[in-house]
N, C-alpha and C. Protein backbone atom coordinates (compact mmCIF):
# COMPACT_ATOMS: atom_id res chain seq x y z
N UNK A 1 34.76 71.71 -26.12
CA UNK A 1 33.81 70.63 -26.26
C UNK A 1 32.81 70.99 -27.35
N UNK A 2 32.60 70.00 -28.08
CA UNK A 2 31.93 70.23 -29.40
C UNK A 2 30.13 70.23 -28.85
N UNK A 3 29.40 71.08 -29.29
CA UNK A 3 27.76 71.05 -28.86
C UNK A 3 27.14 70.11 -30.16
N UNK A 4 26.62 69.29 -29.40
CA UNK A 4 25.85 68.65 -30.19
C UNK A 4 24.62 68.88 -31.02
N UNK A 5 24.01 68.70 -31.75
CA UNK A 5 22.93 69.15 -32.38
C UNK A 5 21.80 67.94 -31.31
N UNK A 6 20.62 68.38 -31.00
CA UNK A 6 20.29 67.61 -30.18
C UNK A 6 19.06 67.00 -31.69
N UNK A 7 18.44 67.18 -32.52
CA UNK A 7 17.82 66.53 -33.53
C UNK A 7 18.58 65.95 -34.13
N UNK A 8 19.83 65.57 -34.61
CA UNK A 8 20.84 64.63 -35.31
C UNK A 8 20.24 63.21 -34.98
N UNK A 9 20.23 62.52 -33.56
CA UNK A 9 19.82 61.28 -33.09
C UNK A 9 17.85 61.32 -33.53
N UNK A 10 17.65 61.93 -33.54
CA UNK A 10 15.89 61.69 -33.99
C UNK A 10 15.59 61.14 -35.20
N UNK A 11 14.65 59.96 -35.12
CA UNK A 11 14.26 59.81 -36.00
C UNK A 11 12.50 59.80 -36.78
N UNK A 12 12.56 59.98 -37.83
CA UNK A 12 11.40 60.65 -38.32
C UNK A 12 10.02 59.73 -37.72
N UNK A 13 9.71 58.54 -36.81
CA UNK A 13 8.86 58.05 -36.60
C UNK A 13 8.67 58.27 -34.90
N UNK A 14 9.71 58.82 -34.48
CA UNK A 14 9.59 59.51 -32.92
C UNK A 14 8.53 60.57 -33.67
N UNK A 15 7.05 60.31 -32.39
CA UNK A 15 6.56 61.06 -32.70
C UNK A 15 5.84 61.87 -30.78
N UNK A 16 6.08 62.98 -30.72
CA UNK A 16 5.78 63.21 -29.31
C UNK A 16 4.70 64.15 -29.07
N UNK A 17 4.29 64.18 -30.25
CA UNK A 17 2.55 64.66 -30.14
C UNK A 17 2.30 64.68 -28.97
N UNK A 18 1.41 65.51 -27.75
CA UNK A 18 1.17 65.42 -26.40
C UNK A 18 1.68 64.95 -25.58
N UNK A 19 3.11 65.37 -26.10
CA UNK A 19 4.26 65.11 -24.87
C UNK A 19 4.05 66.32 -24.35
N UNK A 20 4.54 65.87 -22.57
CA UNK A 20 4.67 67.25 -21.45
C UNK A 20 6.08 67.30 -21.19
N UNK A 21 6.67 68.35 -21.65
CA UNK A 21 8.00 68.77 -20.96
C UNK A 21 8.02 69.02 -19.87
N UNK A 22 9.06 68.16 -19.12
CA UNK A 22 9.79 68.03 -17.84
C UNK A 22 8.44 67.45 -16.88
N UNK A 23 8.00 66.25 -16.90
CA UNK A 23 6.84 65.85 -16.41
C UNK A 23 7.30 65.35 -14.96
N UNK A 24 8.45 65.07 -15.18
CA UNK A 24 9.18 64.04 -13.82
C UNK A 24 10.12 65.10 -13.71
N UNK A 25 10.24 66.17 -14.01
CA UNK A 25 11.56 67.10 -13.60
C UNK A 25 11.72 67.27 -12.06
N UNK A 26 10.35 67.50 -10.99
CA UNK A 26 10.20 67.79 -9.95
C UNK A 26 10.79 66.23 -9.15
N UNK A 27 10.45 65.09 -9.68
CA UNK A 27 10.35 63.81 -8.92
C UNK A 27 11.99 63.54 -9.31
N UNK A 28 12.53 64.17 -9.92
CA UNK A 28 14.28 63.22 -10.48
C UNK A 28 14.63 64.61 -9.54
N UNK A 29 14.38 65.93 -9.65
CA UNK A 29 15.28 66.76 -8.41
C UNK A 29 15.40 65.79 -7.35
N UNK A 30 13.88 65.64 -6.28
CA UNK A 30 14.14 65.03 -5.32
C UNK A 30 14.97 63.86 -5.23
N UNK A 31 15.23 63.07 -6.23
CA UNK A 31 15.95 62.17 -5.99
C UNK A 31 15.23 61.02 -5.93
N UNK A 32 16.02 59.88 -6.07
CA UNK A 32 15.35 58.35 -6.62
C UNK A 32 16.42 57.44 -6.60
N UNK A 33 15.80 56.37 -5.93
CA UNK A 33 17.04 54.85 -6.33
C UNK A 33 16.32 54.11 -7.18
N UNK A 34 17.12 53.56 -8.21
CA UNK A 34 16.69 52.85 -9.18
C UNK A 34 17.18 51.62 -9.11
N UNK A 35 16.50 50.73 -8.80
CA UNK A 35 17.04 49.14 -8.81
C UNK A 35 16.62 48.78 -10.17
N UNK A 36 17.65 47.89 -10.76
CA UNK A 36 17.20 46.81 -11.77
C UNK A 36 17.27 45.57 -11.42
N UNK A 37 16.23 44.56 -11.70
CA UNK A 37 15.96 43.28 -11.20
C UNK A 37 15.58 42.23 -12.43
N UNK A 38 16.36 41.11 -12.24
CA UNK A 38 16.27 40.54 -13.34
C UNK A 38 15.27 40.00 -14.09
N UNK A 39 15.53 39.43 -15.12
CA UNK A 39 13.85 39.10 -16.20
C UNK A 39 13.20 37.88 -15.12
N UNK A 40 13.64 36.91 -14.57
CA UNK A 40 12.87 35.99 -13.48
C UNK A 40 12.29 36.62 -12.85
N UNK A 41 12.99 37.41 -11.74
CA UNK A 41 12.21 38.95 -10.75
C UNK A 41 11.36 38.90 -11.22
N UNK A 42 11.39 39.80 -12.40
CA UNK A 42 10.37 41.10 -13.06
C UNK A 42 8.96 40.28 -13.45
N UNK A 43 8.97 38.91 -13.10
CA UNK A 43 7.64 38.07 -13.86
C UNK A 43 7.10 38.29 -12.17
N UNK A 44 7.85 38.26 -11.06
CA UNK A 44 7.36 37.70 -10.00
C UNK A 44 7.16 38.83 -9.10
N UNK A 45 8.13 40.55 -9.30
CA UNK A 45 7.46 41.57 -8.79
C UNK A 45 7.89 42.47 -10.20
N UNK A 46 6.19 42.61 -10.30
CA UNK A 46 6.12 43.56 -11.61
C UNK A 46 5.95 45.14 -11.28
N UNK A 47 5.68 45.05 -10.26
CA UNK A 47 5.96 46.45 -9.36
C UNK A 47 6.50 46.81 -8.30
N UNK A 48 6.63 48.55 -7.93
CA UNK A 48 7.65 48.88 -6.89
C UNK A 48 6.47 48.70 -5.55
N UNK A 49 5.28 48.90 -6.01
CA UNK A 49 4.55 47.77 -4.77
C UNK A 49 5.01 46.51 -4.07
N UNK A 50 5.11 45.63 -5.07
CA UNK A 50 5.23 44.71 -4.71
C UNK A 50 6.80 44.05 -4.23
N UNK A 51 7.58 44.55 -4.62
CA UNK A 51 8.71 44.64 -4.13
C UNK A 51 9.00 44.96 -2.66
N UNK A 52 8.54 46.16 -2.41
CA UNK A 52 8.22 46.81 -0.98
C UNK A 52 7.82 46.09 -0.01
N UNK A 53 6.70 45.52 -0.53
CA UNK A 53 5.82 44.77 0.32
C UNK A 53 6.99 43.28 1.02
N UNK A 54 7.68 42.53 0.31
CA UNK A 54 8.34 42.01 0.07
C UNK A 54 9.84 42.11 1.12
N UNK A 55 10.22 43.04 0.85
CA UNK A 55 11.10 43.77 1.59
C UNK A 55 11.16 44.41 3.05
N UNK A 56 9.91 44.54 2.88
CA UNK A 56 8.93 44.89 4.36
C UNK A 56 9.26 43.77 5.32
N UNK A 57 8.75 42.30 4.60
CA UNK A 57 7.91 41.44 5.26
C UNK A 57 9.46 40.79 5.95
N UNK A 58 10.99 41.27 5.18
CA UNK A 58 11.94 40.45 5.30
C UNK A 58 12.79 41.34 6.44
N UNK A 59 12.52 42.62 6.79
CA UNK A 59 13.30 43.34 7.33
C UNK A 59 12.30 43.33 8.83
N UNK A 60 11.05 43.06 8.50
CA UNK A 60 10.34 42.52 10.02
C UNK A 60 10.80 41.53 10.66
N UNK A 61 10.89 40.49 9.91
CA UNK A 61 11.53 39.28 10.33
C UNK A 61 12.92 39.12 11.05
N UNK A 62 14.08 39.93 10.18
CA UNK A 62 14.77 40.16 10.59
C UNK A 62 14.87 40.67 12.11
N UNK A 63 14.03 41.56 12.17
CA UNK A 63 14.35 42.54 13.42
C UNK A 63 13.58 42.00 14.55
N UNK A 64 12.63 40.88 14.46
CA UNK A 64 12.09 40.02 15.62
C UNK A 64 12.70 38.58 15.77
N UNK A 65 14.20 38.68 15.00
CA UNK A 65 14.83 37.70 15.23
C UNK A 65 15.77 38.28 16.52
N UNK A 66 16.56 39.70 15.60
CA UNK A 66 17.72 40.23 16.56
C UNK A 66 17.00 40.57 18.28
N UNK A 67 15.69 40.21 18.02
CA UNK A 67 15.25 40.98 19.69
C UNK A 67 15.20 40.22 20.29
């Protein structure tokens, strides 16, 4: 397998001045689900707040139906 040069894809206006290496390294170990939700969604939950909240309110419902 051929090693890539990892600066080949860079280009000269990437600039990462006060970038922190591996900032999320600890939070992607633990693990993460990543939903994507479409551009309509995304106007109507612009966050993983609000999504939650949302999701909450539907899985309550649910479960004081089944009782």
């Amino acid at each position: 397998m051929k090693k890539r040069d990892n600066h080949s894809d860079m280009r000269s206006e990437y600039d990462f001045t006060g970038a922190e290496r591996g900032k999320y390294a600890q939070r992607y170990a633990e693990g993460t689900n990543v939903i994507l939700l479409d551009p309509d969604l995304r106007e109507v939950f612009p966050d993983s707040e609000s999504v939650n909240r949302v999701l909450h309110a539907i899985v309550d419902s649910l479960r004081q139906k089944s009782a």
